[in-house]
Protein backbone atom coordinates (compact mmCIF):
# COMPACT_ATOMS: atom_id res chain seq x y z
CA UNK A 1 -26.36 -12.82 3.13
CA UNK A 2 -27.82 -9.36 1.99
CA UNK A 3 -29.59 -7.30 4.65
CA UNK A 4 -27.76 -9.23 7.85
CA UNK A 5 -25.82 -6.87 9.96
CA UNK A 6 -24.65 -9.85 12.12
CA UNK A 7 -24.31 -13.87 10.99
CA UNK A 8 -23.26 -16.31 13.23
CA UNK A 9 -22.97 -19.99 12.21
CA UNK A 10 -22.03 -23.01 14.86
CA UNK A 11 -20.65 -20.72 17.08
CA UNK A 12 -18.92 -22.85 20.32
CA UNK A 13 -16.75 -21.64 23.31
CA UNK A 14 -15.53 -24.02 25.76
CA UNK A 15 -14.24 -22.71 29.16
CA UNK A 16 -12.91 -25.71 30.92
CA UNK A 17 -15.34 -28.48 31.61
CA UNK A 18 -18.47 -26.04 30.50
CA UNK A 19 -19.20 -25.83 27.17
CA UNK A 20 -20.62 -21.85 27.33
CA UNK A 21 -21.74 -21.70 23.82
CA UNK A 22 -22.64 -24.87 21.83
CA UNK A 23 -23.79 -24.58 17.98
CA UNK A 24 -25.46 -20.57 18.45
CA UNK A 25 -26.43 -19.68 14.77
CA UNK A 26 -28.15 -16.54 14.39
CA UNK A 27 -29.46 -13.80 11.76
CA UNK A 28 -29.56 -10.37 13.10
CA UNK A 29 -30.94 -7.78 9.98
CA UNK A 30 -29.82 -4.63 9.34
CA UNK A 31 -32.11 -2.06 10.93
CA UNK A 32 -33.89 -4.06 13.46
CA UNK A 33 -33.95 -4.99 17.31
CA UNK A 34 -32.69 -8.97 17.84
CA UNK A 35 -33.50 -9.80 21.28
CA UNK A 36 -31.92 -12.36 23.02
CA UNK A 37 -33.10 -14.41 25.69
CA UNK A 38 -32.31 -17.16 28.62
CA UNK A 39 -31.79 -18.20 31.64
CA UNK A 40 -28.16 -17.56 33.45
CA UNK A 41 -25.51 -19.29 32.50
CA UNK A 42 -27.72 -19.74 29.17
CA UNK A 43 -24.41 -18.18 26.89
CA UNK A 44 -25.88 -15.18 26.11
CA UNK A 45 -22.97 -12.84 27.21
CA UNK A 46 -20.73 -15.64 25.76
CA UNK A 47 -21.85 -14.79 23.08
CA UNK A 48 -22.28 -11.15 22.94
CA UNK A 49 -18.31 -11.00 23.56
CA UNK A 50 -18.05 -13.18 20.82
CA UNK A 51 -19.59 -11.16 18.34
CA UNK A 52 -18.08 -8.15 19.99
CA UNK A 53 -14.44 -9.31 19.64
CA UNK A 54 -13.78 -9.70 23.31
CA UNK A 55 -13.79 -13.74 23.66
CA UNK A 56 -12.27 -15.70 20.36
CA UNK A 57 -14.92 -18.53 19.55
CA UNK A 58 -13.16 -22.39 19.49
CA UNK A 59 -15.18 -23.05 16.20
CA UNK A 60 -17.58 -21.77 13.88
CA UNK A 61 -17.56 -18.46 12.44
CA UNK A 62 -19.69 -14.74 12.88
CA UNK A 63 -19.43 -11.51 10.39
CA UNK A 64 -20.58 -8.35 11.70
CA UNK A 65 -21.23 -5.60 9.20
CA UNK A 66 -19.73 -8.20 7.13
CA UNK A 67 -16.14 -7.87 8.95
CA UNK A 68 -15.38 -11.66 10.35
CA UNK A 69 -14.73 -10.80 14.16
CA UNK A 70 -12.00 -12.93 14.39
CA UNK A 71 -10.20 -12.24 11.22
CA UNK A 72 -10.40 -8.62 11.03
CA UNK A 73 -11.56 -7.38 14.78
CA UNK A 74 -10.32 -3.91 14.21
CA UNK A 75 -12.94 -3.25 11.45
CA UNK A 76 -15.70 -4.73 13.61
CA UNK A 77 -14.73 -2.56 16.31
CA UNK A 78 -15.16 0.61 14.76
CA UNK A 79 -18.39 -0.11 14.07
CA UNK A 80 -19.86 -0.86 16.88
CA UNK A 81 -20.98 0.60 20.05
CA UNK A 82 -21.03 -2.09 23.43
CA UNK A 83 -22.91 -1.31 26.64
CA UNK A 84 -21.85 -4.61 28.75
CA UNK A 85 -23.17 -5.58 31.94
CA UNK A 86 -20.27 -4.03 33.85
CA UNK A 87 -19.90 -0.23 33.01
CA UNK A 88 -16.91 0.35 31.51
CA UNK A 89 -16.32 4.17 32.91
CA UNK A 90 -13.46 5.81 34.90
CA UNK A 91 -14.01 6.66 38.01
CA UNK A 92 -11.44 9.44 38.58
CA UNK A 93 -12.88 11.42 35.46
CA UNK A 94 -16.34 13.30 35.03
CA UNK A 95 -19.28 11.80 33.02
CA UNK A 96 -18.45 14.47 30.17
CA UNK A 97 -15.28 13.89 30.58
CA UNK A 98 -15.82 9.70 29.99
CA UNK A 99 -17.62 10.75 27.18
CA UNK A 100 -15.16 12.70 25.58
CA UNK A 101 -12.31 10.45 25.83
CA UNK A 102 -14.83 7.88 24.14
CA UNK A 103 -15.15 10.21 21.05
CA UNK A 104 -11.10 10.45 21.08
CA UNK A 105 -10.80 7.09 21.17
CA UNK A 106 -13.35 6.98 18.06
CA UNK A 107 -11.26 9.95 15.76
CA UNK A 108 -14.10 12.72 16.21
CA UNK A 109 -13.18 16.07 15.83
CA UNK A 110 -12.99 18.18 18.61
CA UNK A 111 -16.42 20.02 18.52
CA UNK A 112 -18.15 17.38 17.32
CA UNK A 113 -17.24 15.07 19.88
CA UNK A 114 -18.01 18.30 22.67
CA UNK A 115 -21.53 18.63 21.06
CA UNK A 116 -22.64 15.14 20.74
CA UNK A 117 -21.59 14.93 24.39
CA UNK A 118 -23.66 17.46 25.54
CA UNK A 119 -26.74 15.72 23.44
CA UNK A 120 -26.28 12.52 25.04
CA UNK A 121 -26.26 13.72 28.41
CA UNK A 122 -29.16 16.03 28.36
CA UNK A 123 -30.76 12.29 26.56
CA UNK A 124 -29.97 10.74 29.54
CA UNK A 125 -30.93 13.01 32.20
CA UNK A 126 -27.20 13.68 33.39
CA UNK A 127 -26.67 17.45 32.96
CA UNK A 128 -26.70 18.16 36.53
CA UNK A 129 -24.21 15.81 36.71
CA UNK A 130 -22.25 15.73 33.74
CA UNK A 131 -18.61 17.62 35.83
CA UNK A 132 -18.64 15.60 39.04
CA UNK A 133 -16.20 12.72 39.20
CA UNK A 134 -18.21 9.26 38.01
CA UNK A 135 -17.09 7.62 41.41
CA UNK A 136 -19.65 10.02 43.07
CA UNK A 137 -22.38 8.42 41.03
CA UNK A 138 -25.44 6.52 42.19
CA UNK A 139 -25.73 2.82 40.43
CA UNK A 140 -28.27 3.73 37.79
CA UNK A 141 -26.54 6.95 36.57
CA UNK A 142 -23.38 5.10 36.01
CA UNK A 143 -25.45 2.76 33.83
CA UNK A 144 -26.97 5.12 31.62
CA UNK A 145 -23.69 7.23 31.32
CA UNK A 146 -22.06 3.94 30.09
CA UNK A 147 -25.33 3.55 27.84
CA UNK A 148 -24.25 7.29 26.57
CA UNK A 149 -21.08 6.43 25.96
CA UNK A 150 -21.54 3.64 23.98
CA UNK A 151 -23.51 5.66 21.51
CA UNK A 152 -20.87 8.60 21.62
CA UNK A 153 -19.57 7.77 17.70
CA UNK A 154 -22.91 6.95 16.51
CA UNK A 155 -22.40 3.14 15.92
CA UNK A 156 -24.50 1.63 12.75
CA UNK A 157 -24.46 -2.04 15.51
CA UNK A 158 -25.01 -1.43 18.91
CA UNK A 159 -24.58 -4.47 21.80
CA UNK A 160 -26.79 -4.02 25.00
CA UNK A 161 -26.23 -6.64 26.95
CA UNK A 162 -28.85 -6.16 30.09
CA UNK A 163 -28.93 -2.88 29.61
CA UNK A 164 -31.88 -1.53 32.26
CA UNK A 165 -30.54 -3.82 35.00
CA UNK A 166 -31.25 -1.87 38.07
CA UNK A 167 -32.73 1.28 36.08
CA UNK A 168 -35.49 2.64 37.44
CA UNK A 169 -38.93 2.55 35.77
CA UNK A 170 -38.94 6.12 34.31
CA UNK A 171 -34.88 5.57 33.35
CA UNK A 172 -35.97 2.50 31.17
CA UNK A 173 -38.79 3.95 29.61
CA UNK A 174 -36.13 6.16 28.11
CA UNK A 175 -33.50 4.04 27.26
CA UNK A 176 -36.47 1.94 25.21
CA UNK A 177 -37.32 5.55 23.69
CA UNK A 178 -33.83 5.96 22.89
CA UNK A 179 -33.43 2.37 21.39
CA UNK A 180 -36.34 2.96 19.26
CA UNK A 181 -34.95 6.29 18.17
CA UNK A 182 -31.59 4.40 16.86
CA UNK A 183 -33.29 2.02 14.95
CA UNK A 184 -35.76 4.53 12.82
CA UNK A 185 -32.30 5.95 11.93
CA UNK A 186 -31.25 2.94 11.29
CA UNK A 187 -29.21 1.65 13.56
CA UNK A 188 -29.19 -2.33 14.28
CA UNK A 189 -29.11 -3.51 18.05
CA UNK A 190 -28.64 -6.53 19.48
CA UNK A 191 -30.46 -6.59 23.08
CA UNK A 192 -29.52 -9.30 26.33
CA UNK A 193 -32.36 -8.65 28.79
CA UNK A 194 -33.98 -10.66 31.91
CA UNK A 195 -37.25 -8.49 31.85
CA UNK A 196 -39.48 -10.29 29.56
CA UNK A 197 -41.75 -7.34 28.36
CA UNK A 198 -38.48 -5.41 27.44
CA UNK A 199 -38.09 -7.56 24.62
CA UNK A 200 -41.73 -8.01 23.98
CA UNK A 201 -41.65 -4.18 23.36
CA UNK A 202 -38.40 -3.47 21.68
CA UNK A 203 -37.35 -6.87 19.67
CA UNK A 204 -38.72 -7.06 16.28
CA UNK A 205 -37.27 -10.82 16.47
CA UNK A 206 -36.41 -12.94 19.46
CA UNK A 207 -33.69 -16.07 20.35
CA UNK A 208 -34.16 -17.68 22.94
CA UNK A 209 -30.98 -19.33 24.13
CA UNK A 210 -30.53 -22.35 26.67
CA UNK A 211 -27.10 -24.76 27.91
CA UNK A 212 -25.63 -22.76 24.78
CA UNK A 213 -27.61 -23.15 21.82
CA UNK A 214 -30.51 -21.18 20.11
CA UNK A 215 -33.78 -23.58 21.45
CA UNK A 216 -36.19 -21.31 19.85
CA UNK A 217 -36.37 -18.19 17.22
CA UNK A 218 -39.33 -15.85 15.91
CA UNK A 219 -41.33 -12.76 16.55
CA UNK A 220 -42.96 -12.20 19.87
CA UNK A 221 -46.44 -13.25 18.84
CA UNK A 222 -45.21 -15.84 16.79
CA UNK A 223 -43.35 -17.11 20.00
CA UNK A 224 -46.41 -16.78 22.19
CA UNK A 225 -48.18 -19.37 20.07
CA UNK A 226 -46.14 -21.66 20.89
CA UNK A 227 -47.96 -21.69 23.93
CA UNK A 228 -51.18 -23.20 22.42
CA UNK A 229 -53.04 -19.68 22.83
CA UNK A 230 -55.05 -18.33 25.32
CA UNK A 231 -56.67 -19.31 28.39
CA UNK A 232 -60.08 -19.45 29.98
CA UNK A 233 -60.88 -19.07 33.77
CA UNK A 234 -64.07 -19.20 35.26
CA UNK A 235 -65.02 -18.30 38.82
CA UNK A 236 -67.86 -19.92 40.16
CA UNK A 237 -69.77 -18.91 43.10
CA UNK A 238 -70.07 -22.68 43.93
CA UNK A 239 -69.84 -26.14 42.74
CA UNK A 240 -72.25 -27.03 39.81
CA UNK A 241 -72.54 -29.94 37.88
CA UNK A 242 -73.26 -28.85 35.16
CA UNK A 243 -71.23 -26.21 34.25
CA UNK A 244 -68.28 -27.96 32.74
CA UNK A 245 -70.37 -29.08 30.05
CA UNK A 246 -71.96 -25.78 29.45
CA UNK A 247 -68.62 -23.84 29.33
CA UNK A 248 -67.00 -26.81 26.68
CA UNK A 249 -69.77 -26.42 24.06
CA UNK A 250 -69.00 -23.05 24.18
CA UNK A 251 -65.05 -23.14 23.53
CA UNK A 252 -65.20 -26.64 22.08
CA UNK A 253 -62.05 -27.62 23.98
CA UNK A 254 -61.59 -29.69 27.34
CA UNK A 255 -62.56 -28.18 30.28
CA UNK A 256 -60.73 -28.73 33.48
CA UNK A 257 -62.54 -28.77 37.19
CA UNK A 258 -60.19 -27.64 40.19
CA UNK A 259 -61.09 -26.18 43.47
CA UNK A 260 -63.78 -28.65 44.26
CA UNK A 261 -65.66 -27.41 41.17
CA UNK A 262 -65.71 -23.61 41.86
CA UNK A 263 -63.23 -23.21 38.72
CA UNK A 264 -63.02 -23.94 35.50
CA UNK A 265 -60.34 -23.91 33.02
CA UNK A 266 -59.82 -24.16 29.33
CA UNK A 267 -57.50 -23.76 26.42
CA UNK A 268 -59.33 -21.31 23.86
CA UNK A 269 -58.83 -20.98 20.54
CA UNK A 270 -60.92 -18.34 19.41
CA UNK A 271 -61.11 -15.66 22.07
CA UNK A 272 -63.50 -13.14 20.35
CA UNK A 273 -67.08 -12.96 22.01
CA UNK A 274 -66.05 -15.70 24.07
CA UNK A 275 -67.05 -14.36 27.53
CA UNK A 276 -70.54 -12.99 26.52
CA UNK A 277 -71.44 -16.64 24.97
CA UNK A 278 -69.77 -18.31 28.68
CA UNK A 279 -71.96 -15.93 30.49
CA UNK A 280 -75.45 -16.68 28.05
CA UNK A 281 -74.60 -20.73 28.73
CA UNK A 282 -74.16 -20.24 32.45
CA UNK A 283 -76.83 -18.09 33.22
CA UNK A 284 -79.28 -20.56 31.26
CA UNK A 285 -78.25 -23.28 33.45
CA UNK A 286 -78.68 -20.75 36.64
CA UNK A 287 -74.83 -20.96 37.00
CA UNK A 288 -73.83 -18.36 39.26
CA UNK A 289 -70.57 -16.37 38.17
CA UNK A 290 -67.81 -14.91 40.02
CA UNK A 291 -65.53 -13.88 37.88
CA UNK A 292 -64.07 -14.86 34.20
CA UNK A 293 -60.52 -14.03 33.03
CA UNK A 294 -58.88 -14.59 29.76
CA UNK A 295 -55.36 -14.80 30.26
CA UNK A 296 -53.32 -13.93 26.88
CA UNK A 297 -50.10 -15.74 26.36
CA UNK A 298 -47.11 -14.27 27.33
CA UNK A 299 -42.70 -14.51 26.95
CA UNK A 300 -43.04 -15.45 30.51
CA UNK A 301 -44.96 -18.64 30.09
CA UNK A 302 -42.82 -19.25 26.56
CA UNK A 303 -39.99 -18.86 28.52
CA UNK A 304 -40.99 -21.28 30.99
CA UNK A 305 -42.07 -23.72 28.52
CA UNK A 306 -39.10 -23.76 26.63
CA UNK A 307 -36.36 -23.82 29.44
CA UNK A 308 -38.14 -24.70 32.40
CA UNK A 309 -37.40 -21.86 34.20
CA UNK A 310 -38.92 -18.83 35.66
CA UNK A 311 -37.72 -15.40 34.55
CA UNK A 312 -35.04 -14.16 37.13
CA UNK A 313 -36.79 -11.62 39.36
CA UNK A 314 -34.90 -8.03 40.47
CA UNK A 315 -33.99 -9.14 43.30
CA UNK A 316 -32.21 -12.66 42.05
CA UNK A 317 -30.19 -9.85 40.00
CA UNK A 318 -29.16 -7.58 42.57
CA UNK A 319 -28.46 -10.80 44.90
CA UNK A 320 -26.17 -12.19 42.04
């Protein structure tokens, strides 16, 4: 299909009793930032080394830049760039030096591969750093050197699979600058992530995956909705009687009563104005106020609808 820089149809992988992947299809376009999502063990890094030519799929098939991955691998690989969750660096060698032997590896001329090295680590903050030995490297600089390196040849499809893992806030403000920067070039990248509002800020489309197959599919917002929409919670300074009926005519929705009446909750549909027309019923009835919140939907409670599971915290990830 025209304007699809990867297309995977039925894709399964079976590793002994587990079925890892179990029917994925997906639609990645050129020039955009696919985002996908799940718990662990979910089959999203199945499937990134799928599409990467690093795990052969038992059945169905997946073109990327229109080079079938099992059927011509070589071509897929030289278009690509792969940051997986394990950095793929040498130890014994210097971060320019990793970098450098990337470009080798990808035929660019001498120079050019010495000044895009140079670029890349001055993107990533490593100049200080870029002649010691990688072994002497903290966690997070090891990540974004591999992050570095798998831009070195300027990849038109580029595979992050968790790629601010244990980055520090400031570190993955850039790498989301940097991902941003790649695609108004336009590059195409395919983004694995456990923090929810990564992908709510980078992902022009989102899968979310679960026991192997693609459960759900759409833009953030449109993904959100599937929610039912916002929320409505009023605090009340105590119990009143008649304040559930008050607050319903207002957002013309049930109204829930919990904590012996001093809250109220509702499903709203129509969140402009809202809270000044809550506050005009109430305070005709005398109702005193505490507090009211309207809670916009999020990818965290999509993610928990649709899997039944909480997003993975940092420390689950550093535990793991």
């Amino acid at each position: 299909m025209a304007g699809l820089m990867v297309e995977a149809r039925g894709l399964r992988k079976r590793f002994g009793s587990t079925e890892a992947v179990a029917g994925v299809d997906l639609s990645v376009p050129t020039g955009s930032v696919f985002g996908l999502l799940g718990p662990n063990g979910a089959g999203k890094t199945t499937t990134v080394r799928i599409l990467t030519t690093l795990t052969i799929p038992d059945a169905g098939t997946a073109r990327v830049a229109g080079h079938d991955v099992v059927h011509d691998p070589q071509a897929v690989r030289r278009t690509i760039g792969v940051a997986a969750q394990d950095a793929t660096l040498d130890g014994a060698l210097t971060g320019r030096q990793n970098l450098l032997l990337v470009g080798q590896l990808g035929r660019m001329d001498g120079r050019e591969a010495r000044d895009r090295a140079a670029e890349l680590l001055e993107l990533f903050e490593l100049v200080e750093a870029a002649d010691r030995v990688v072994r002497t490297y903290s966690g997070g600089m090891r990540r974004r050197l591999d992050l570095a390196a798998s831009l070195m040849t300027r990849p038109p499809m580029l595979f992050l699979d968790e790629p601010t893992t244990g980055l520090d806030p400031v570190s993955r403000q850039r790498v989301w600058s940097v991902v941003r920067g790649l695609v108004e070039t336009g590059a195409t990248v395919l983004l694995t992530t456990q923090y929810l509002d990564e992908a709510d800020q980078l992902a022009d489309r989102i899968a979310i995956v679960d026991h192997g197959r693609v459960i759900a599919e759409d833009t953030s917002a449109g993904l959100k909705r599937l929610t039912g929409g916002a929320s409505l919670e009023v605090h009340l300074a105590g119990p009143d009687t008649g304040a559930a009926s008050a607050v319903t005519a207002v957002v013309d929705a049930p109204v829930q009563i919990e904590d012996d009446g001093r809250r109220l909750r509702a499903a709203l549909h129509e969140t402009r104005g809202v809270v000044a027309r809550i506050v005009r019923a109430l305070d005709e009835r005398g109702v005193e106020i505490e507090e009211i919140t309207v809670h916009q939907p999020s990818l965290d409670d999509v993610f928990m609808q649709l899997t039944g599971a909480a997003p993975e915290t940092e420390t689950e990830r550093t535990a793991a």
